[in-house]
Protein backbone atom coordinates (compact mmCIF):
# COMPACT_ATOMS: atom_id res chain seq x y z
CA UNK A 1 -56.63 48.76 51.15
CA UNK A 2 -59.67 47.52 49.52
CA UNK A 3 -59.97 43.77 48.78
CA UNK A 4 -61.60 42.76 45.36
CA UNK A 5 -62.45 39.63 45.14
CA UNK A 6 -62.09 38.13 41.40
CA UNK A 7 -63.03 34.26 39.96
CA UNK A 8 -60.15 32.04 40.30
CA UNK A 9 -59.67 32.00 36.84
CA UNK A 10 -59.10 35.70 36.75
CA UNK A 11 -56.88 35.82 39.74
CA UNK A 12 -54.22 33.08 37.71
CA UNK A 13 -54.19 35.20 34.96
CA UNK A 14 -52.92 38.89 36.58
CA UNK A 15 -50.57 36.56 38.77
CA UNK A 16 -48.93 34.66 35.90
CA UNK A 17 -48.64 37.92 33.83
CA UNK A 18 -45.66 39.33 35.71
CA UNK A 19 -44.13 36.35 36.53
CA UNK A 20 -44.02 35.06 32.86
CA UNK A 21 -42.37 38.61 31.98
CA UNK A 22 -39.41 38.71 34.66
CA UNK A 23 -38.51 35.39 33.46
CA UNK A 24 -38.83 36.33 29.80
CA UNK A 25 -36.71 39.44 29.99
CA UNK A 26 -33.92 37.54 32.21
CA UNK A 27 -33.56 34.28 29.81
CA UNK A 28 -33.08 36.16 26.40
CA UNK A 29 -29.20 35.70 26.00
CA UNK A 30 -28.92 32.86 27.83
CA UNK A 31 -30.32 30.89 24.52
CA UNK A 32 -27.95 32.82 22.30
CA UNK A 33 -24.62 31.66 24.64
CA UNK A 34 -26.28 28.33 24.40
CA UNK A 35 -26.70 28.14 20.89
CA UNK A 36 -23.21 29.00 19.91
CA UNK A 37 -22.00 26.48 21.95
CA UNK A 38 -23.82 23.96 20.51
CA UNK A 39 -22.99 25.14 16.87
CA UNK A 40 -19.24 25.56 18.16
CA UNK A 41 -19.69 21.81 19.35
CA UNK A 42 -21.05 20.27 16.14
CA UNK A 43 -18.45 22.17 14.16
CA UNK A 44 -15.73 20.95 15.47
CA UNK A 45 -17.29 17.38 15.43
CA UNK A 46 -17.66 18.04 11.47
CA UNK A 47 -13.60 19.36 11.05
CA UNK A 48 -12.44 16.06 12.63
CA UNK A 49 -14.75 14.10 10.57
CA UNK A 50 -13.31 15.45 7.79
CA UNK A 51 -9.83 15.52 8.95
CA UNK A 52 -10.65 11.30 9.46
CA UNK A 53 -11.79 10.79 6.13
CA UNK A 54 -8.22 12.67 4.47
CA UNK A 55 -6.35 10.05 6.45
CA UNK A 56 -8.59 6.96 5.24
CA UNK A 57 -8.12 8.00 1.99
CA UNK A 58 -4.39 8.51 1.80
CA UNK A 59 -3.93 5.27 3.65
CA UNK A 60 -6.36 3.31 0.81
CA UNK A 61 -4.05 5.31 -1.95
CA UNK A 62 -0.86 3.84 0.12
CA UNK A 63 -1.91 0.30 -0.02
CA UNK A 64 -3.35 0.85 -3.80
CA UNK A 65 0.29 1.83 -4.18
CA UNK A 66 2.24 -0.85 -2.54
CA UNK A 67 -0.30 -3.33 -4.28
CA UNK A 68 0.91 -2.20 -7.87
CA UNK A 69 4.52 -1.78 -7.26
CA UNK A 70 4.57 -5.58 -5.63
CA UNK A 71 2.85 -6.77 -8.87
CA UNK A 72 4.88 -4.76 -11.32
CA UNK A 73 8.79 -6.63 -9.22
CA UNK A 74 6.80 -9.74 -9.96
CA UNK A 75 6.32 -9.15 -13.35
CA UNK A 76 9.83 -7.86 -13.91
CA UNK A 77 10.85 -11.10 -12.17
CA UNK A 78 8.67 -13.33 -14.31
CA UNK A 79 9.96 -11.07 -17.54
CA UNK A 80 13.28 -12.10 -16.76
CA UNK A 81 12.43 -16.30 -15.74
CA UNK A 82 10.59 -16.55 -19.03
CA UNK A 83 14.24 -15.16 -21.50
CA UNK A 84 16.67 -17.88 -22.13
CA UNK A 85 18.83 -14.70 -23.64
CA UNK A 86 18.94 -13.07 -19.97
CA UNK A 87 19.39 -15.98 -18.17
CA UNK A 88 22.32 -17.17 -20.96
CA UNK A 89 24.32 -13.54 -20.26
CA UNK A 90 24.33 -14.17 -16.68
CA UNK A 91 25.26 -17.69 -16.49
CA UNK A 92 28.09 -16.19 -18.95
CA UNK A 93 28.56 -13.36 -16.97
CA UNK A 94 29.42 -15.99 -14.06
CA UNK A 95 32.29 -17.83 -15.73
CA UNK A 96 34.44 -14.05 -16.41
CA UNK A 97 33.43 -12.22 -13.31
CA UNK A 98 35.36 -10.72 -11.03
CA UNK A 99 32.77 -10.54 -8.50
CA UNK A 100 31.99 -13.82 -6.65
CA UNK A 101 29.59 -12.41 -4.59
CA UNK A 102 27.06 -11.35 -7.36
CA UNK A 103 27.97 -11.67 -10.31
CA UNK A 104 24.98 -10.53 -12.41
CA UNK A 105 23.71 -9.67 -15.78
CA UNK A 106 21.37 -6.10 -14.78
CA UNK A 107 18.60 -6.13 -17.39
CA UNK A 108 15.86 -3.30 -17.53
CA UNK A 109 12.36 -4.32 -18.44
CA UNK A 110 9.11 -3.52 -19.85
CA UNK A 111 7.66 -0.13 -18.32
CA UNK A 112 3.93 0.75 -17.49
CA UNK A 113 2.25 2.14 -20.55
CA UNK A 114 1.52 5.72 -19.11
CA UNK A 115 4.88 6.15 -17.54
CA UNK A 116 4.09 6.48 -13.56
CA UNK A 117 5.68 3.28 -12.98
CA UNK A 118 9.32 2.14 -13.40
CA UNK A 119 10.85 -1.66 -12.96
CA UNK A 120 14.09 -3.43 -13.47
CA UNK A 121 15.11 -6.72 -12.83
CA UNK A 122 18.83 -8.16 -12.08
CA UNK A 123 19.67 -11.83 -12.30
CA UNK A 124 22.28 -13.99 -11.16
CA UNK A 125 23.74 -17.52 -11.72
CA UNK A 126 24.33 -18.95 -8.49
CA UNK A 127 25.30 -22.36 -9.86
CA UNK A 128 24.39 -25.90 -10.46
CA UNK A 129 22.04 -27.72 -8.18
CA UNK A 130 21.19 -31.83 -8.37
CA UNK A 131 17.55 -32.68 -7.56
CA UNK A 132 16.57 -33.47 -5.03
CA UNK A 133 17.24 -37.33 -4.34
CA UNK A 134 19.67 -38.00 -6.88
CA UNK A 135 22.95 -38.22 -7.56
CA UNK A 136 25.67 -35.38 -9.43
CA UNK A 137 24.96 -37.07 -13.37
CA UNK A 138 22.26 -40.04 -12.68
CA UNK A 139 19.68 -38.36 -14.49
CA UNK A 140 20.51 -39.59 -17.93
CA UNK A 141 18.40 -38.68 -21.58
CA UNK A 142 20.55 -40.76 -23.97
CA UNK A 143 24.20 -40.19 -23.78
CA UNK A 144 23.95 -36.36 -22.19
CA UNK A 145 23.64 -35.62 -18.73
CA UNK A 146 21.30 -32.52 -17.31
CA UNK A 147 21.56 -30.39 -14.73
CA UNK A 148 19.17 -27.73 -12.62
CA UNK A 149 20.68 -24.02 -13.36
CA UNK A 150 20.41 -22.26 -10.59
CA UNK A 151 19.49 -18.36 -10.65
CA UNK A 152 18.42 -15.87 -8.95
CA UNK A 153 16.35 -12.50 -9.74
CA UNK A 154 15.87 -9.36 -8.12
CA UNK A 155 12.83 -7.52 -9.13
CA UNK A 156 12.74 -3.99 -8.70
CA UNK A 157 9.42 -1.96 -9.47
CA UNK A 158 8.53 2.09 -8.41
CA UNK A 159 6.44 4.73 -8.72
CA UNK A 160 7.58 7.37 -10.38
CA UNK A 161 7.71 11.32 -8.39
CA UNK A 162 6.62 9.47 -5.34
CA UNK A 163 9.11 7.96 -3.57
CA UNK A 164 7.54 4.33 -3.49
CA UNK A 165 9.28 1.25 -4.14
CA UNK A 166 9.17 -2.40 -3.70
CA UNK A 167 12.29 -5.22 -4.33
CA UNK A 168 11.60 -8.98 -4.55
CA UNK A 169 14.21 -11.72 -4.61
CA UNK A 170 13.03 -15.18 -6.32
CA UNK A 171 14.91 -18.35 -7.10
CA UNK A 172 14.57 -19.90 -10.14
CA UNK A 173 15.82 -23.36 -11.39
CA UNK A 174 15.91 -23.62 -14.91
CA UNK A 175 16.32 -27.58 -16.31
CA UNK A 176 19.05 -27.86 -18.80
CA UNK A 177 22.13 -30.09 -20.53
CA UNK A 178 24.95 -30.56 -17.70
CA UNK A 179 27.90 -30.31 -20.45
CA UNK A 180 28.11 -26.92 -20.00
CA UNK A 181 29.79 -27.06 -16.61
């Protein structure tokens, strides 16, 4: 065996050769098993972000929903404060029912203008109240006597094909001439 000496330089070179090519060949799946599991890994970080965002925006369209319908009982109520005619039928509806419980005039009212939603209100005279403070007949205008009609409204407002519905229940004291009780 003959020795040959070579610069340093040299001598790193024809070492690192081989060594750079055992560990070449060896590592060239390894980096393709890695890289699918990263990709697997970010895609299924991506699927649930989606899946996230479907939920947030059904639960926004849910309160959007529950919003309207509670505004569209109030309006129905407010429909039904505001017409002396309803309030008139059930305070006459009172004196000939056979219902003590609720006896009630069922009115429908306006609907939305493109038809998704749907309301109804029902009122009922629940009697005569005296303010508060005073006595049955002290509050005097001139020779008549008035009283505080009591009612009160149910509200009833839903979306239509969608299974979504809201009922509200107001009082309402309307201020009128005690001679009719």
């Amino acid at each position: 065996m003959t020795l040959i000496l070579k610069p340093h330089s040299q001598l790193m070179l024809s070492e690192k050769k081989p060594v750079n090519m055992i560990s070449k060949n060896s590592q060239s799946g390894a980096v393709l098993i890695i890289s699918m599991i990263m990709l697997l890994i970010i895609t299924s970080i991506g699927l649930s972000s989606v899946g996230s965002t479907n939920l947030e925006v059904q639960m926004a369209a849910n309160a959007q929903f529950k919003n309207v319908i509670f505004q569209e009982s109030e309006h129905a109520i407010e429909d039904t404060v505001t017409d002396m005619a309803i309030l008139g039928s059930a305070y006459s509806a009172s004196l000939t029912s056979d219902d003590p419980d609720w006896p009630s005039e069922a009115v429908t009212t306006a609907s939305s203008s493109n038809g998704n939603l749907s309301s109804e209100s029902e009122v009922q005279f629940a009697g005569f109240s005296v303010p508060k403070g005073e006595s049955a007949g002290s509050i005097r205008i001139g020779a008549s006597g008035y009283s505080l009609y009591n009612f009160k409204i149910r509200g009833t407002a839903a979306i239509v094909n969608s299974g979504a519905s809201n009922t509200n229940v107001r009082g309402a004291y309307i201020f009128g001439a005690s001679s009719l009780n």
